[in-house]
Every structure is written in structure tokens, then in C-alpha cells.
PDB file of N, CA and C in Angstrom:
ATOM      1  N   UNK A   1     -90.039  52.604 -17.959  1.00  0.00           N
ATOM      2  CA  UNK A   1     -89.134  53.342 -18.802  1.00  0.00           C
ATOM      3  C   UNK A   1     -89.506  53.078 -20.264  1.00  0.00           C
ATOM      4  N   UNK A   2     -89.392  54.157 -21.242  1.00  0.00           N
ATOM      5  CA  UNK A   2     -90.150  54.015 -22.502  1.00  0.00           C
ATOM      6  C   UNK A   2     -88.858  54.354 -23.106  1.00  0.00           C
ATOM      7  N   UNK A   3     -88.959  53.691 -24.507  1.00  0.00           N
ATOM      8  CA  UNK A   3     -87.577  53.528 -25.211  1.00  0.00           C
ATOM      9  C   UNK A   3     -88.164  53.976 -26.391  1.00  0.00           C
ATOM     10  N   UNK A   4     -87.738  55.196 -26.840  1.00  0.00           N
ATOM     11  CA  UNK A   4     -88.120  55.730 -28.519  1.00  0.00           C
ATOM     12  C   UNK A   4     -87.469  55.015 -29.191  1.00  0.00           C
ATOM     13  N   UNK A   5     -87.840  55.503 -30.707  1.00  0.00           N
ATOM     14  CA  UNK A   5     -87.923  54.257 -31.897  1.00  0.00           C
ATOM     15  C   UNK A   5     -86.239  55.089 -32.191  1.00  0.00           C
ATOM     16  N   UNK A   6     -85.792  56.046 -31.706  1.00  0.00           N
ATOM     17  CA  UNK A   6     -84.716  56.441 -31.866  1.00  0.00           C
ATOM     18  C   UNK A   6     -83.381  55.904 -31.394  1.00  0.00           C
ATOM     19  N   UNK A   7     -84.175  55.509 -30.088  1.00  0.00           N
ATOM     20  CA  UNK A   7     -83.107  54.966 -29.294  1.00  0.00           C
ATOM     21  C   UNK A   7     -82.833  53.625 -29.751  1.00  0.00           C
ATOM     22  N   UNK A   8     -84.398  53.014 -29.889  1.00  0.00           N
ATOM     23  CA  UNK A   8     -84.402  51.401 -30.625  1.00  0.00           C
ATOM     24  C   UNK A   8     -83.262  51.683 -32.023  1.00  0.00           C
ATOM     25  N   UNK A   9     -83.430  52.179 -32.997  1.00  0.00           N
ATOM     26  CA  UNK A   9     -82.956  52.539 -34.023  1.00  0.00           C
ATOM     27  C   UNK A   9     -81.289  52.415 -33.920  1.00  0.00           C
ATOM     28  N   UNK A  10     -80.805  52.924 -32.553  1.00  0.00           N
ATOM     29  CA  UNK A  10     -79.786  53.228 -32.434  1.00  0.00           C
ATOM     30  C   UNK A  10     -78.714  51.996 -31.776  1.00  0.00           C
ATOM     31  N   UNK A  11     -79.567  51.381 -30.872  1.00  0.00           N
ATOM     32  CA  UNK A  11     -79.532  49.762 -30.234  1.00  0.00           C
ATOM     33  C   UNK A  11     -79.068  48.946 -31.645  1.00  0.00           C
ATOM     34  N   UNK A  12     -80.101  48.462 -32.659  1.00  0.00           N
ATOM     35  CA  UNK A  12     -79.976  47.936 -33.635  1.00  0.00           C
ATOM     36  C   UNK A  12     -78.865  48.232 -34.459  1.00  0.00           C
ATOM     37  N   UNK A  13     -78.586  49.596 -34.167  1.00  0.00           N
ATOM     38  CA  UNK A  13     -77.926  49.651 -34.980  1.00  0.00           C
ATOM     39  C   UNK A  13     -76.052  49.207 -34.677  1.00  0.00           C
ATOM     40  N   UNK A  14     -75.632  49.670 -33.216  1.00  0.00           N
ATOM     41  CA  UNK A  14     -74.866  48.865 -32.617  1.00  0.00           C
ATOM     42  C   UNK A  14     -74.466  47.368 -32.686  1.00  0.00           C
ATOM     43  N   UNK A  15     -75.823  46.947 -32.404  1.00  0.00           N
ATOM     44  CA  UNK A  15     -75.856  45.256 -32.385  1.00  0.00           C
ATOM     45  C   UNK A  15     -75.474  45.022 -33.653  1.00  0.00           C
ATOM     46  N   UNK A  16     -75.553  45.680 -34.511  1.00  0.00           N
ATOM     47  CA  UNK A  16     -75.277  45.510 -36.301  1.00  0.00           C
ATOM     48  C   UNK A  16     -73.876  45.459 -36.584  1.00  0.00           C
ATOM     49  N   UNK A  17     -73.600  46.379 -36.007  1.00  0.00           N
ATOM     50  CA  UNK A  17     -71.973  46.919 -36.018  1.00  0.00           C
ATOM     51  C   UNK A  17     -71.120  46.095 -35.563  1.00  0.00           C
ATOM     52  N   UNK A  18     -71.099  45.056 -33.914  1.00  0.00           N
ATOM     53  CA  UNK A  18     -70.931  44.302 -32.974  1.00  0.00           C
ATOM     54  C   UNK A  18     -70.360  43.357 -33.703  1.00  0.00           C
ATOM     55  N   UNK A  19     -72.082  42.608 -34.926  1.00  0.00           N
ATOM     56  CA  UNK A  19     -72.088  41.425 -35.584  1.00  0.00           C
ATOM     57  C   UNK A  19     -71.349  41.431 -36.866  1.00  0.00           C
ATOM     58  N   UNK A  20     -71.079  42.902 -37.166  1.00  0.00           N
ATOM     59  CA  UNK A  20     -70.103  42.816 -38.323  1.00  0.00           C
ATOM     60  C   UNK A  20     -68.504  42.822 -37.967  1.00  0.00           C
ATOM     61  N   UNK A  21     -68.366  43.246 -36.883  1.00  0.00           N
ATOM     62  CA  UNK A  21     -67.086  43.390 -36.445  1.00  0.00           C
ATOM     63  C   UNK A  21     -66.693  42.013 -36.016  1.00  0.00           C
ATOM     64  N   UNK A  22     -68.008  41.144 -35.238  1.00  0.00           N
ATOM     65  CA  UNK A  22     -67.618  39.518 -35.048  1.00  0.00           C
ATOM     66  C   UNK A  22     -66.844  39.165 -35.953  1.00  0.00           C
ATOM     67  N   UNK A  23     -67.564  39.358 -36.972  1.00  0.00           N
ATOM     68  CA  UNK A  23     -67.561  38.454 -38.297  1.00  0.00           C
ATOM     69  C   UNK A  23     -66.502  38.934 -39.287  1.00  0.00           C
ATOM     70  N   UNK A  24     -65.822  40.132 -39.001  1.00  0.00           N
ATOM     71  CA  UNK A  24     -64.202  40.303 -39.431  1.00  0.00           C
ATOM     72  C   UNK A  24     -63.619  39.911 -38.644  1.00  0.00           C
ATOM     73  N   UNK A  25     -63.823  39.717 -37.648  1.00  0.00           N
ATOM     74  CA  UNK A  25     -62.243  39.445 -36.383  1.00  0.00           C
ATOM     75  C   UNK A  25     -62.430  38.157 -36.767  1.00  0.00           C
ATOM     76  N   UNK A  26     -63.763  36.980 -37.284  1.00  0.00           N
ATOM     77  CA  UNK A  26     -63.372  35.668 -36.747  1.00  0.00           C
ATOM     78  C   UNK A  26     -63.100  35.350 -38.838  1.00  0.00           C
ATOM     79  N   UNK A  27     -63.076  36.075 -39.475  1.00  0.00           N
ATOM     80  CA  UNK A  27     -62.901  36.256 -40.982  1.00  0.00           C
ATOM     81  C   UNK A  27     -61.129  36.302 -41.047  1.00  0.00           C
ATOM     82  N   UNK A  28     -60.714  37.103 -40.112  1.00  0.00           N
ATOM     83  CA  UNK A  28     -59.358  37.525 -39.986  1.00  0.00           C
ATOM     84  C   UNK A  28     -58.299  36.260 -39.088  1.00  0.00           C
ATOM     85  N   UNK A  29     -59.206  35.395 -38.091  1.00  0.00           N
ATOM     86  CA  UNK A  29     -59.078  34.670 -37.445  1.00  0.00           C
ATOM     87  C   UNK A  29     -58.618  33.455 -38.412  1.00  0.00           C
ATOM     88  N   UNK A  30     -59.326  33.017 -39.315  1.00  0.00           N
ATOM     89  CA  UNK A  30     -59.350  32.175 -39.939  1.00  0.00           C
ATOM     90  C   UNK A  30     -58.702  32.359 -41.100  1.00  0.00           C
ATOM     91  N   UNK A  31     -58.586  33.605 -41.441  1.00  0.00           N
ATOM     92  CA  UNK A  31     -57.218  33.538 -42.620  1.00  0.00           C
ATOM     93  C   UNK A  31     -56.005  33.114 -41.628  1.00  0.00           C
ATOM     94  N   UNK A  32     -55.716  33.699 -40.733  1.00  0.00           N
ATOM     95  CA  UNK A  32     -54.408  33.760 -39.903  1.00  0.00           C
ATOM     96  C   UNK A  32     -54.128  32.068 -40.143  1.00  0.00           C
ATOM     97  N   UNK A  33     -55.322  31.468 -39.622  1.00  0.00           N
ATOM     98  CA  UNK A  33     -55.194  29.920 -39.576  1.00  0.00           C
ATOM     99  C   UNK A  33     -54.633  29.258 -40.529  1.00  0.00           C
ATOM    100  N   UNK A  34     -55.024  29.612 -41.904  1.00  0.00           N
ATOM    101  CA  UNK A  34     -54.940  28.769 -42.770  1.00  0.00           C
ATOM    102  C   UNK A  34     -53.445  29.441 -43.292  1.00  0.00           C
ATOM    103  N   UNK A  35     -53.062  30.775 -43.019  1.00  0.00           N
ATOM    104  CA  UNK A  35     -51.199  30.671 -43.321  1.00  0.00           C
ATOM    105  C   UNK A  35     -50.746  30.069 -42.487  1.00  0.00           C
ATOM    106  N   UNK A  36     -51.258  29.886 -41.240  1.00  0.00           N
ATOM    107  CA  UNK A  36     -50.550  29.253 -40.453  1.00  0.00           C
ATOM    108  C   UNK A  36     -50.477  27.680 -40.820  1.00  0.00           C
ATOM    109  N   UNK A  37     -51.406  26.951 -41.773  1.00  0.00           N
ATOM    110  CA  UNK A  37     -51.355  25.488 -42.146  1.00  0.00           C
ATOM    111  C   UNK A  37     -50.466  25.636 -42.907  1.00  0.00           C
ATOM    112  N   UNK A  38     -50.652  26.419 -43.809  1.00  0.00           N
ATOM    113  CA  UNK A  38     -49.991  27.089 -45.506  1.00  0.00           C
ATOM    114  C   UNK A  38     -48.372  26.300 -44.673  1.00  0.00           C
ATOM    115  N   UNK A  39     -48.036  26.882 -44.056  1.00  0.00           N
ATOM    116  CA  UNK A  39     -46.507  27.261 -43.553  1.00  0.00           C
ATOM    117  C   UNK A  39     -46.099  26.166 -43.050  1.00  0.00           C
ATOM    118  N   UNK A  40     -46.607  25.656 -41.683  1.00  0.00           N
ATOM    119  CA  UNK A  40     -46.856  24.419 -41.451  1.00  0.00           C
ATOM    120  C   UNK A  40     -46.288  23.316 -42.315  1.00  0.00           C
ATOM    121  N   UNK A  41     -47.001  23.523 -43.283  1.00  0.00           N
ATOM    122  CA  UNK A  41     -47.105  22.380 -44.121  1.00  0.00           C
ATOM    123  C   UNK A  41     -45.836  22.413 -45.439  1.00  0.00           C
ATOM    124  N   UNK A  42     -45.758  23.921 -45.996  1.00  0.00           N
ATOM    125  CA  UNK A  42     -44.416  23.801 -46.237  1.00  0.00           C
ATOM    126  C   UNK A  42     -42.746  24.131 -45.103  1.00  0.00           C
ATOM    127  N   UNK A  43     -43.011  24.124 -43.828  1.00  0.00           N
ATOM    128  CA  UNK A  43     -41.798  23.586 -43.286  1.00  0.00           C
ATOM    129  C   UNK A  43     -41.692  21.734 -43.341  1.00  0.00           C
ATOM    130  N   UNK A  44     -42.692  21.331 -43.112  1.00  0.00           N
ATOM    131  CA  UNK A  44     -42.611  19.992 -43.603  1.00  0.00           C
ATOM    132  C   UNK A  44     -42.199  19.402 -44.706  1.00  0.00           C
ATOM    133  N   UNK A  45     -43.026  20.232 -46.018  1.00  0.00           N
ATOM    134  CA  UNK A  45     -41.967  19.570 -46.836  1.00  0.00           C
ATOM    135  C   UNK A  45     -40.265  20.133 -47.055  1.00  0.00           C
ATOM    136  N   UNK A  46     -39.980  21.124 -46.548  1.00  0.00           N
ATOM    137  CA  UNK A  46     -38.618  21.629 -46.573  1.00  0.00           C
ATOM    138  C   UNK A  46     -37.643  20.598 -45.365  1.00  0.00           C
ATOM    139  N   UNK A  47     -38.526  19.998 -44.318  1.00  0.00           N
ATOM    140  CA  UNK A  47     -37.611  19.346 -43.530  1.00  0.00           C
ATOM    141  C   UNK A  47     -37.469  17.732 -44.145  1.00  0.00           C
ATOM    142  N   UNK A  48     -38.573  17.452 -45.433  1.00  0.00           N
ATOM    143  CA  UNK A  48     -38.215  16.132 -45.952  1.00  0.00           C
ATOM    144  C   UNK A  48     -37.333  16.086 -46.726  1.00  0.00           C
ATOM    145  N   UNK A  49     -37.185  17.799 -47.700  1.00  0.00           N
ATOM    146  CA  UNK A  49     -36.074  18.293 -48.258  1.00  0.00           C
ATOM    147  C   UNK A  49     -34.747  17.996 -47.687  1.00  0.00           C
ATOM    148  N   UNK A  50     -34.560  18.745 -46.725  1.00  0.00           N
ATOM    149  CA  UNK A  50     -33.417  18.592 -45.515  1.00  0.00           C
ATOM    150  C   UNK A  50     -33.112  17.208 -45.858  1.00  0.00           C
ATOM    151  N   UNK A  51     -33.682  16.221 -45.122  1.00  0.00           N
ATOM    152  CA  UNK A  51     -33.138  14.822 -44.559  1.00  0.00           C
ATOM    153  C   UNK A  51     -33.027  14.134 -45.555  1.00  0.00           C
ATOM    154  N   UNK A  52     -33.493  14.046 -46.807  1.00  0.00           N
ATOM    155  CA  UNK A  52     -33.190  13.518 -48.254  1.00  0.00           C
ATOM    156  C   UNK A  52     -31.781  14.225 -48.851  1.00  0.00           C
ATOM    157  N   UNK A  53     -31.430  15.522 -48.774  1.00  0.00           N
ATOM    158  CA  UNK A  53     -30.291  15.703 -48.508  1.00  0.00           C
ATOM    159  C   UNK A  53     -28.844  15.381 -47.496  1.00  0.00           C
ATOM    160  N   UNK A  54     -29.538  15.387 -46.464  1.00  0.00           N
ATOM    161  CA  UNK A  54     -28.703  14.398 -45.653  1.00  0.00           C
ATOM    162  C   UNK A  54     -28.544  13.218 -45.870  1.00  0.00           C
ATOM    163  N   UNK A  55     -29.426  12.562 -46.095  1.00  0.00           N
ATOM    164  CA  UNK A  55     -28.660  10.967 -46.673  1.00  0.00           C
ATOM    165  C   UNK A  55     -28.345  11.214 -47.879  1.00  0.00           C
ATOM    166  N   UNK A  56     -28.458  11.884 -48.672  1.00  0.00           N
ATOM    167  CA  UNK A  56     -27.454  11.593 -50.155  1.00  0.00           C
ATOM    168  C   UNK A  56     -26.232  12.034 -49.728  1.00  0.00           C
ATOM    169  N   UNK A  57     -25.954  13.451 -48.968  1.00  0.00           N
ATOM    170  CA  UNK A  57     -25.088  13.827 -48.615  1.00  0.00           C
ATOM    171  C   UNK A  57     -23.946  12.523 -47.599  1.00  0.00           C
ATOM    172  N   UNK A  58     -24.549  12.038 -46.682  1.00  0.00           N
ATOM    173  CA  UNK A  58     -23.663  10.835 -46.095  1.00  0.00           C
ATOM    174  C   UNK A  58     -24.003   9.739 -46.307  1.00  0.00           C
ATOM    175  N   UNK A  59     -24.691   9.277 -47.981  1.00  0.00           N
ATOM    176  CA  UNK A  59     -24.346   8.381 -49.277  1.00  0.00           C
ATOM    177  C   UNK A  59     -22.999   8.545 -49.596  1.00  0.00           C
ATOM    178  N   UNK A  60     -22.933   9.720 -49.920  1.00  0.00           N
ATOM    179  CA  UNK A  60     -21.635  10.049 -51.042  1.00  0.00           C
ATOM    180  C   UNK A  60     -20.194   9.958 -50.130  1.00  0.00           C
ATOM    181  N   UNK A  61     -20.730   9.994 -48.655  1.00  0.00           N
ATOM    182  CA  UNK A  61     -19.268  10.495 -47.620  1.00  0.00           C
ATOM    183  C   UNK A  61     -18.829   8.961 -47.520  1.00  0.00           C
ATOM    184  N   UNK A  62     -20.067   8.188 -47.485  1.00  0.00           N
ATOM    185  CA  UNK A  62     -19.597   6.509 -47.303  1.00  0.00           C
ATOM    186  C   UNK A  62     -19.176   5.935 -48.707  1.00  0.00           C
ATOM    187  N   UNK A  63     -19.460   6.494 -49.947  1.00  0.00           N
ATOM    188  CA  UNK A  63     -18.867   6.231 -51.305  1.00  0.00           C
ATOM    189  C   UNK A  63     -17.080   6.208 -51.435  1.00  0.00           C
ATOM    190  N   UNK A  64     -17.268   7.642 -50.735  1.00  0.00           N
ATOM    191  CA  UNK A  64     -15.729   8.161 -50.750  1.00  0.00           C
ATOM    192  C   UNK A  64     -14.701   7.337 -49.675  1.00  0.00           C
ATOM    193  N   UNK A  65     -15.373   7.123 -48.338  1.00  0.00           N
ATOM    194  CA  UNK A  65     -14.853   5.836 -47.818  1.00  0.00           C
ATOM    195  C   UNK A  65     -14.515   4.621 -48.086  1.00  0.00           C
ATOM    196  N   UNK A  66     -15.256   4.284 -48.918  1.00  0.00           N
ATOM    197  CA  UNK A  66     -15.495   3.082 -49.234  1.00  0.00           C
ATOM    198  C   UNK A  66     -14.140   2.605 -50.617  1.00  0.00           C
ATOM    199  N   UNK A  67     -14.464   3.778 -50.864  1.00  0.00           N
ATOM    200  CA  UNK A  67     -13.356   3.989 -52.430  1.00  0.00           C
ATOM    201  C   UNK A  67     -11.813   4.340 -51.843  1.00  0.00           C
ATOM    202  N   UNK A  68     -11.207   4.843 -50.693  1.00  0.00           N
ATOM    203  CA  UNK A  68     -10.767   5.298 -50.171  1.00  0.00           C
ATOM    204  C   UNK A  68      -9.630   3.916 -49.829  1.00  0.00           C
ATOM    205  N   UNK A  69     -10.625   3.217 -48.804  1.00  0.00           N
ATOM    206  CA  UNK A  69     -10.233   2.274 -48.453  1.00  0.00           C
ATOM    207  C   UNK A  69      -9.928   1.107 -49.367  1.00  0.00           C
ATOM    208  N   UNK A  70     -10.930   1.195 -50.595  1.00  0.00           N
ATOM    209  CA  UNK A  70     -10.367   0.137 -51.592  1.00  0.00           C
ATOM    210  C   UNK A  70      -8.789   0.556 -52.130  1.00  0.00           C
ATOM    211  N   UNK A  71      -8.369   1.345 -52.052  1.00  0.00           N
ATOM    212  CA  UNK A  71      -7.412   1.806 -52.489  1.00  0.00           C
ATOM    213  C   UNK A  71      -5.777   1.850 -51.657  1.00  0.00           C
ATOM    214  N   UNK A  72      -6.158   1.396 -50.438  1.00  0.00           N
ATOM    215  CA  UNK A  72      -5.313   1.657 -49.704  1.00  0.00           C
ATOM    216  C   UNK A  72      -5.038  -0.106 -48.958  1.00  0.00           C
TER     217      UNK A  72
END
């Protein structure tokens, strides 16, 4: 079986297409990734947020106890 330079032409040119399309899907792959750290990483600091609020928050509840009871 004999393969014209047309058909070759046309092969190559596929395989071209294939390797560019790899190389957006794994381009697209890897942005996805890195919002996905992005995010990651600020729910973390929002949950150190959180719990630093929680203890000031039941700081102040044991203040008010504390003052509460001196008083009584």
C-alpha cells in the first residue's frame, strides 16, 4: 500500500492538531489545579480566621463570667 505525500501531509497534520489539543487540555488541567491550591489555601486561612475568633469570642464569654460572679 503506497501512501501519497498528501495523505502523509494530512497524517502530520492531525498528529499536530492531537499534540496541540494535548497540550491545552493538560494547560487547562493545570490552571484548574492551581485555583484549586489558590482556594485550598485560602479556606485555610479563613478557618484560622474562624477559630481565632472563637477563642476571643469565648475569652470575652469567660470575662463576663468571671466579672459576673465577682459581683455576686
Amino acid at each position: 500500500m503506497h501512501i501519497t505525500d498528501g495523505e502523509l501531509g494530512l497524517a502530520f497534520g492531525f498528529a499536530s492538531r492531537i499534540r496541540a489539543d494535548q497540550r491545552a487540555a493538560q494547560q487547562a488541567v493545570s490552571s484548574r489545579d492551581a485555583a484549586i491550591a489558590s482556594l485550598r489555601h485560602r479556606i485555610s486561612q479563613l478557618e484560622r480566621e474562624k477559630a481565632a475568633l472563637i477563642a476571643e469570642r469565648a475569652g470575652r464569654h469567660q470575662q463576663k463570667i468571671a466579672a459576673y460572679l465577682a459581683r455576686h
